[in-house]
C-alpha atoms as a PDB file:
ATOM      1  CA  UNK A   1      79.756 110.099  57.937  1.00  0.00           C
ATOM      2  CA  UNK A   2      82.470 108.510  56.146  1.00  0.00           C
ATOM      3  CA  UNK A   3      84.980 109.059  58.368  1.00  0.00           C
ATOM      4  CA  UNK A   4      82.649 107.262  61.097  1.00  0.00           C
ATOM      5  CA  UNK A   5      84.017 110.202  63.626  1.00  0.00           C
ATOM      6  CA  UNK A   6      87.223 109.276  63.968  1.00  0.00           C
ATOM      7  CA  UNK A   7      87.486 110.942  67.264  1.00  0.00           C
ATOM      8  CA  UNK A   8      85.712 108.048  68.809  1.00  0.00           C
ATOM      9  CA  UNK A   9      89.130 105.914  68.445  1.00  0.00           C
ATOM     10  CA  UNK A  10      89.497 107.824  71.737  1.00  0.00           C
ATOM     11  CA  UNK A  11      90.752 104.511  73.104  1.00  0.00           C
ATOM     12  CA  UNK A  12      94.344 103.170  74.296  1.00  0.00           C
ATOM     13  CA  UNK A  13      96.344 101.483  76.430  1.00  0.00           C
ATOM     14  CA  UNK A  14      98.952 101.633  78.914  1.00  0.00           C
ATOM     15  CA  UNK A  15     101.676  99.427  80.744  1.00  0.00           C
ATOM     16  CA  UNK A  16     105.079  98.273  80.732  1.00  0.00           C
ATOM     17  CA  UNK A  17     108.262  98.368  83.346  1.00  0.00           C
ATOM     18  CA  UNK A  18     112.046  97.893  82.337  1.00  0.00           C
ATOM     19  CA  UNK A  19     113.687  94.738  83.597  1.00  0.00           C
ATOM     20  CA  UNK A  20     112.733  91.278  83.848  1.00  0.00           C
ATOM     21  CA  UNK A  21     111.026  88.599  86.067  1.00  0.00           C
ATOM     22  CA  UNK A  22     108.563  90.548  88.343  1.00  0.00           C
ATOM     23  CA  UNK A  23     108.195  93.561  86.620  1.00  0.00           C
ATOM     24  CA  UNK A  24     107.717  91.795  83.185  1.00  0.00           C
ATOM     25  CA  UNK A  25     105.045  90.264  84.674  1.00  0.00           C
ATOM     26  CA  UNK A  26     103.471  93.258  85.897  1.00  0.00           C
ATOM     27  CA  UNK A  27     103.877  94.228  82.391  1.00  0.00           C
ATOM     28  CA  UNK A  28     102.489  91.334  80.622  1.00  0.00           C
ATOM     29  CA  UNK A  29      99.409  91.551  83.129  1.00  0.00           C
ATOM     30  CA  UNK A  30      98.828  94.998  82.145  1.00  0.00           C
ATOM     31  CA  UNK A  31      99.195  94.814  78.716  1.00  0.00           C
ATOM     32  CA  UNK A  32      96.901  91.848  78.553  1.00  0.00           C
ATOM     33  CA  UNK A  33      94.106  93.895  80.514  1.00  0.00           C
ATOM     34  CA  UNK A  34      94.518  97.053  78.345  1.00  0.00           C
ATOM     35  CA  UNK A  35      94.428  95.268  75.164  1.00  0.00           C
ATOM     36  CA  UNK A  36      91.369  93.294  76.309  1.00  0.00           C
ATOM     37  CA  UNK A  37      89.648  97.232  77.160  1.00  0.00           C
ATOM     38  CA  UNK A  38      90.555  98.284  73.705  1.00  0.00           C
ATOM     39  CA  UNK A  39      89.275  95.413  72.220  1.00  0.00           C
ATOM     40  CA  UNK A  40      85.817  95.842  73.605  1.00  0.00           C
ATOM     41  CA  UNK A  41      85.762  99.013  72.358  1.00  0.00           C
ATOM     42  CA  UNK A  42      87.138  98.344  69.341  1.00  0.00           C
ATOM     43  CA  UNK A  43      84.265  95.762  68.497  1.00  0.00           C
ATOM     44  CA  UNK A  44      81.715  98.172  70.105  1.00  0.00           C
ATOM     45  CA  UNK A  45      82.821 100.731  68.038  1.00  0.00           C
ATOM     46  CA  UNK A  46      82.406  98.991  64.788  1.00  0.00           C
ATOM     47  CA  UNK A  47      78.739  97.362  65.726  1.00  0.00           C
ATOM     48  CA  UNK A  48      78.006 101.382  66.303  1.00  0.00           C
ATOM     49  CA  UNK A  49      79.834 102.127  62.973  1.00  0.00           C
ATOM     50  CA  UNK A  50      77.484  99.708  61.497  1.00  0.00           C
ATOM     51  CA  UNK A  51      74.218 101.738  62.843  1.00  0.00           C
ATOM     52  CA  UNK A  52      75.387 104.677  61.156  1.00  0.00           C
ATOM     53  CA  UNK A  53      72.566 107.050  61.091  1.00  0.00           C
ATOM     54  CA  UNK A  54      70.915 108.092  57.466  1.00  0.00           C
ATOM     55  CA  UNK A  55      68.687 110.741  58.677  1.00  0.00           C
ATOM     56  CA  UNK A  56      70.152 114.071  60.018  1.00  0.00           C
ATOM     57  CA  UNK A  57      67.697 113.607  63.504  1.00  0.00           C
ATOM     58  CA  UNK A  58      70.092 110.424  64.294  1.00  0.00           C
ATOM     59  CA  UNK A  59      73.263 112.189  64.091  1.00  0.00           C
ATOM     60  CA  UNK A  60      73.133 113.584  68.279  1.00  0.00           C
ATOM     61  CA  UNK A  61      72.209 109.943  69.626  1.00  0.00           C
ATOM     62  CA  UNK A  62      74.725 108.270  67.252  1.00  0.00           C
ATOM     63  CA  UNK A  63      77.448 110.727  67.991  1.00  0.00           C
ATOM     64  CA  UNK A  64      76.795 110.399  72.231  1.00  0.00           C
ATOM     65  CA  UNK A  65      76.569 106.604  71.745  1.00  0.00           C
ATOM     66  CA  UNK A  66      80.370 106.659  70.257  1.00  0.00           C
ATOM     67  CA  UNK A  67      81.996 109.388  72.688  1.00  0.00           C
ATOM     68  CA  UNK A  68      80.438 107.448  75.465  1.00  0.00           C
ATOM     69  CA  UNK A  69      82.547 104.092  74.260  1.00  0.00           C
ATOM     70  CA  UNK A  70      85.391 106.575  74.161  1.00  0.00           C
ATOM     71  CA  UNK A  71      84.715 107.410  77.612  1.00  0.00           C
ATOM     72  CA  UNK A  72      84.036 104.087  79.206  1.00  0.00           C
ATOM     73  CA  UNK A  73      87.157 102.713  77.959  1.00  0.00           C
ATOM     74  CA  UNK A  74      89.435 105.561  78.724  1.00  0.00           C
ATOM     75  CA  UNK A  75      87.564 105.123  82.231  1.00  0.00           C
ATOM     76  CA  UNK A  76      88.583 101.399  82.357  1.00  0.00           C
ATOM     77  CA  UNK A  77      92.094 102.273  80.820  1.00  0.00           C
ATOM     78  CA  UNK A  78      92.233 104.978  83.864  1.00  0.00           C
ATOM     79  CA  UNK A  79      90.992 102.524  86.413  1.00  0.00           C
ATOM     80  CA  UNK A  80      93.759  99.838  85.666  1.00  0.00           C
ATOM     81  CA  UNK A  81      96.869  99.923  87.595  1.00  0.00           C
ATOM     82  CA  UNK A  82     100.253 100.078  85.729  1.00  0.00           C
ATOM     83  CA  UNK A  83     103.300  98.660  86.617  1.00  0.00           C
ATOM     84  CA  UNK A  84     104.678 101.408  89.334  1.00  0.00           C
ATOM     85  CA  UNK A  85     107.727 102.130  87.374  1.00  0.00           C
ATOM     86  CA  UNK A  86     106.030 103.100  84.638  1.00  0.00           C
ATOM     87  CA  UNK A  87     103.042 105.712  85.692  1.00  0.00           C
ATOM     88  CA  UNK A  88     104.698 108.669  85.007  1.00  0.00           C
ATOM     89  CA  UNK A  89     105.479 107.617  81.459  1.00  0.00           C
ATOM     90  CA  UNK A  90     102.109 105.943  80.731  1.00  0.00           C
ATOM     91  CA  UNK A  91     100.224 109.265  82.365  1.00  0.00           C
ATOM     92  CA  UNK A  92     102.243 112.002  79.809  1.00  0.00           C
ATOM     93  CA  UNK A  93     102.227 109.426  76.709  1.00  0.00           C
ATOM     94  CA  UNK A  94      98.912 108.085  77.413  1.00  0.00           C
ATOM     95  CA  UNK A  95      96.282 108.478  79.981  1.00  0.00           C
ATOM     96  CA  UNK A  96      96.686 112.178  79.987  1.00  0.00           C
ATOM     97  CA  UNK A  97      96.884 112.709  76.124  1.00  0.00           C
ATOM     98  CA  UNK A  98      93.672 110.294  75.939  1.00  0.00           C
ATOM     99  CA  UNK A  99      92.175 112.658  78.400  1.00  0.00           C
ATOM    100  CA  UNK A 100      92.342 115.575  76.220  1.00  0.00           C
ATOM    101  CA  UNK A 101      91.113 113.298  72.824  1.00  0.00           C
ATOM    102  CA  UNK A 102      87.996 112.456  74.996  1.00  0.00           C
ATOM    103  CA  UNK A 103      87.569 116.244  76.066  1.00  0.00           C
ATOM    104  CA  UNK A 104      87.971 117.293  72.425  1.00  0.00           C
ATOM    105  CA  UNK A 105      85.192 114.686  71.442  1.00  0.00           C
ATOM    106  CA  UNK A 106      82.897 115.760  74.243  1.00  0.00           C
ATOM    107  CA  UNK A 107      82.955 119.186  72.861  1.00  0.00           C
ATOM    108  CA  UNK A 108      82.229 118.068  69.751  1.00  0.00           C
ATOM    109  CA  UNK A 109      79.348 116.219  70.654  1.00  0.00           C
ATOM    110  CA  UNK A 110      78.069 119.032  72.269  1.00  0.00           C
ATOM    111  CA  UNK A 111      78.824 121.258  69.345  1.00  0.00           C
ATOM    112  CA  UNK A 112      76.224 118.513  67.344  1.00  0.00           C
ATOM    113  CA  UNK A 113      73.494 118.983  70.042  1.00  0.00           C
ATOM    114  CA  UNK A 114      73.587 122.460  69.476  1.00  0.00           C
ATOM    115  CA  UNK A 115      73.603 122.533  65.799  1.00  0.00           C
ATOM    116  CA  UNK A 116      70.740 119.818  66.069  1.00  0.00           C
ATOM    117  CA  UNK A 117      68.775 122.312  68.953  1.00  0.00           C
ATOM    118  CA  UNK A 118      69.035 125.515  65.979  1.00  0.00           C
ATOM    119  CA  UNK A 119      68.004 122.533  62.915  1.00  0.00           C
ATOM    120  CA  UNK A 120      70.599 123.952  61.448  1.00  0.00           C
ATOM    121  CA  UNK A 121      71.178 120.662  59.257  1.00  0.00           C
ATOM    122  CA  UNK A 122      73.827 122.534  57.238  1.00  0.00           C
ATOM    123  CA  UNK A 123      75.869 123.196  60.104  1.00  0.00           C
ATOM    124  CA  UNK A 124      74.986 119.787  61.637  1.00  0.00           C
ATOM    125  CA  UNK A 125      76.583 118.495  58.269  1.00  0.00           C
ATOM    126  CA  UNK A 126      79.799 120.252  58.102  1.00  0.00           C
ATOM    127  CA  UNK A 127      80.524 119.258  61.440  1.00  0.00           C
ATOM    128  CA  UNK A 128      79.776 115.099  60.681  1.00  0.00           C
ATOM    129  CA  UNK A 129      81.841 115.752  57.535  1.00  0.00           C
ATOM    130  CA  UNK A 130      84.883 117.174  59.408  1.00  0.00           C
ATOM    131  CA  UNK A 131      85.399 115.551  63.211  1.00  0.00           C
ATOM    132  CA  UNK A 132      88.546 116.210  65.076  1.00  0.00           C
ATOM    133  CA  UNK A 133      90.914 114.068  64.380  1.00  0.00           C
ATOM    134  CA  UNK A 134      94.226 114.779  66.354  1.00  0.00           C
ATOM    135  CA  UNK A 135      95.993 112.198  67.861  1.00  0.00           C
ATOM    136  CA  UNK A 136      97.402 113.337  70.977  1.00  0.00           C
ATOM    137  CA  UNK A 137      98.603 110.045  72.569  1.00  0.00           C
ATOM    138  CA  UNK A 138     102.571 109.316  71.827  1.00  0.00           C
ATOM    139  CA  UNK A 139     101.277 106.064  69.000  1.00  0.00           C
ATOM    140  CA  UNK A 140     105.496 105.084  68.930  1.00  0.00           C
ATOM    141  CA  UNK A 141     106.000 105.092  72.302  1.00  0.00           C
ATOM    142  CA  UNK A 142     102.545 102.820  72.722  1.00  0.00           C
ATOM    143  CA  UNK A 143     104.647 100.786  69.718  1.00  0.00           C
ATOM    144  CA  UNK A 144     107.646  99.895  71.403  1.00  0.00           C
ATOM    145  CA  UNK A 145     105.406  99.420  74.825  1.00  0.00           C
ATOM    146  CA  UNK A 146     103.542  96.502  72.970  1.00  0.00           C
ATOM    147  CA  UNK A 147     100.448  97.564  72.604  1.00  0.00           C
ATOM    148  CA  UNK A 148      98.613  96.675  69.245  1.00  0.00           C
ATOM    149  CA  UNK A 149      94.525  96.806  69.624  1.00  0.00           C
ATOM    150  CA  UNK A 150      95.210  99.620  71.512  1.00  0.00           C
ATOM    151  CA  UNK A 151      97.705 101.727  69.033  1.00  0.00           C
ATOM    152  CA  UNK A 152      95.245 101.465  66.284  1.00  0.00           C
ATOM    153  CA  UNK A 153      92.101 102.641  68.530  1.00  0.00           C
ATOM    154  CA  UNK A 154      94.053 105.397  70.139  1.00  0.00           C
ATOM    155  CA  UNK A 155      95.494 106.888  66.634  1.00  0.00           C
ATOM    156  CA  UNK A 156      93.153 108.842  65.628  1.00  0.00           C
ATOM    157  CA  UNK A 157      95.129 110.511  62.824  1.00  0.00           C
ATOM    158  CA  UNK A 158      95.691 107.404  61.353  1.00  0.00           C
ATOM    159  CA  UNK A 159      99.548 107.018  61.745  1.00  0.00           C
ATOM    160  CA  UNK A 160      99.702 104.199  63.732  1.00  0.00           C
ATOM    161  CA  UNK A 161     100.295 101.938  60.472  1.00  0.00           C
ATOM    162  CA  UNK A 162     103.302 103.826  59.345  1.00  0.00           C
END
């Protein structure tokens, strides 16, 4: 439980245009709606971290109650609407990648509900002690975009620092 499921820092951002005037502003707009998403989540996520479960019958509920942060935010992420010359880019570096972290944690929730349907608390554990961690969203491309709340949620491999 250490680890808090890391997968659940499902959550990023997207934005950004080249140029100036308008299309910064788009930008700036964007950014500041993303970054307000991720930091929902990201104080979500930590009163959840904070309910960490102690007994092995808490695990399922615990682990749903993070993936469906993940997937409310990715959700709001998906529902904004980026600056148009920049969808492409934010879909293959972001959105998409983000898409596939939150499909990878579904799966893994679902691997806990079945481990908790068998009782089998061993392999209930093993799972807990090892989530999937893979970051899948481009973190220095999300860098040089601007985004900050939302690099750090999004990088689940913890790389976003270096």
């Amino acid at each position: 439980m250490k680890r808090a499921l890391v997968l659940v820092m499902l959550v990023a951002a997207c934005g950004g245009s080249r140029g100036g005037g308008k299309a910064a502003s788009a930008k700036s707009a964007y950014l500041a709606k993303a970054e307000a998403i991720c930091a929902t989540a990201s104080a979500d996520l930590t009163t959840a971290k904070k309910q960490q479960p102690s007994a092995i019958s808490a695990i399922p509920p615990y682990v749903h109650r993070i993936v469906d942060i993940a997937k409310q935010t990715f959700d709001d992420l998906s529902g904004l609407t980026p600056p148009s010359g920049d969808v492409v880019a934010l879909k293959a570096k972001v959105l998409n990648p983000l898409g596939r972290q939150l499909a990878v944690a579904q799966a893994f929730a679902g691997n806990v509900d079945a481990a908790a349907a068998k009782k089998d608390n061993a392999a209930l554990t093993q799972l807990v002690l090892n989530p999937p961690t893979k970051t899948q969203v481009d973190v220095a491309w999300m860098k040089s975009y601007g985004f900050k709340t939302c690099v750090a949620a999004a990088d689940t491999g913890g790389t976003a620092g270096t």
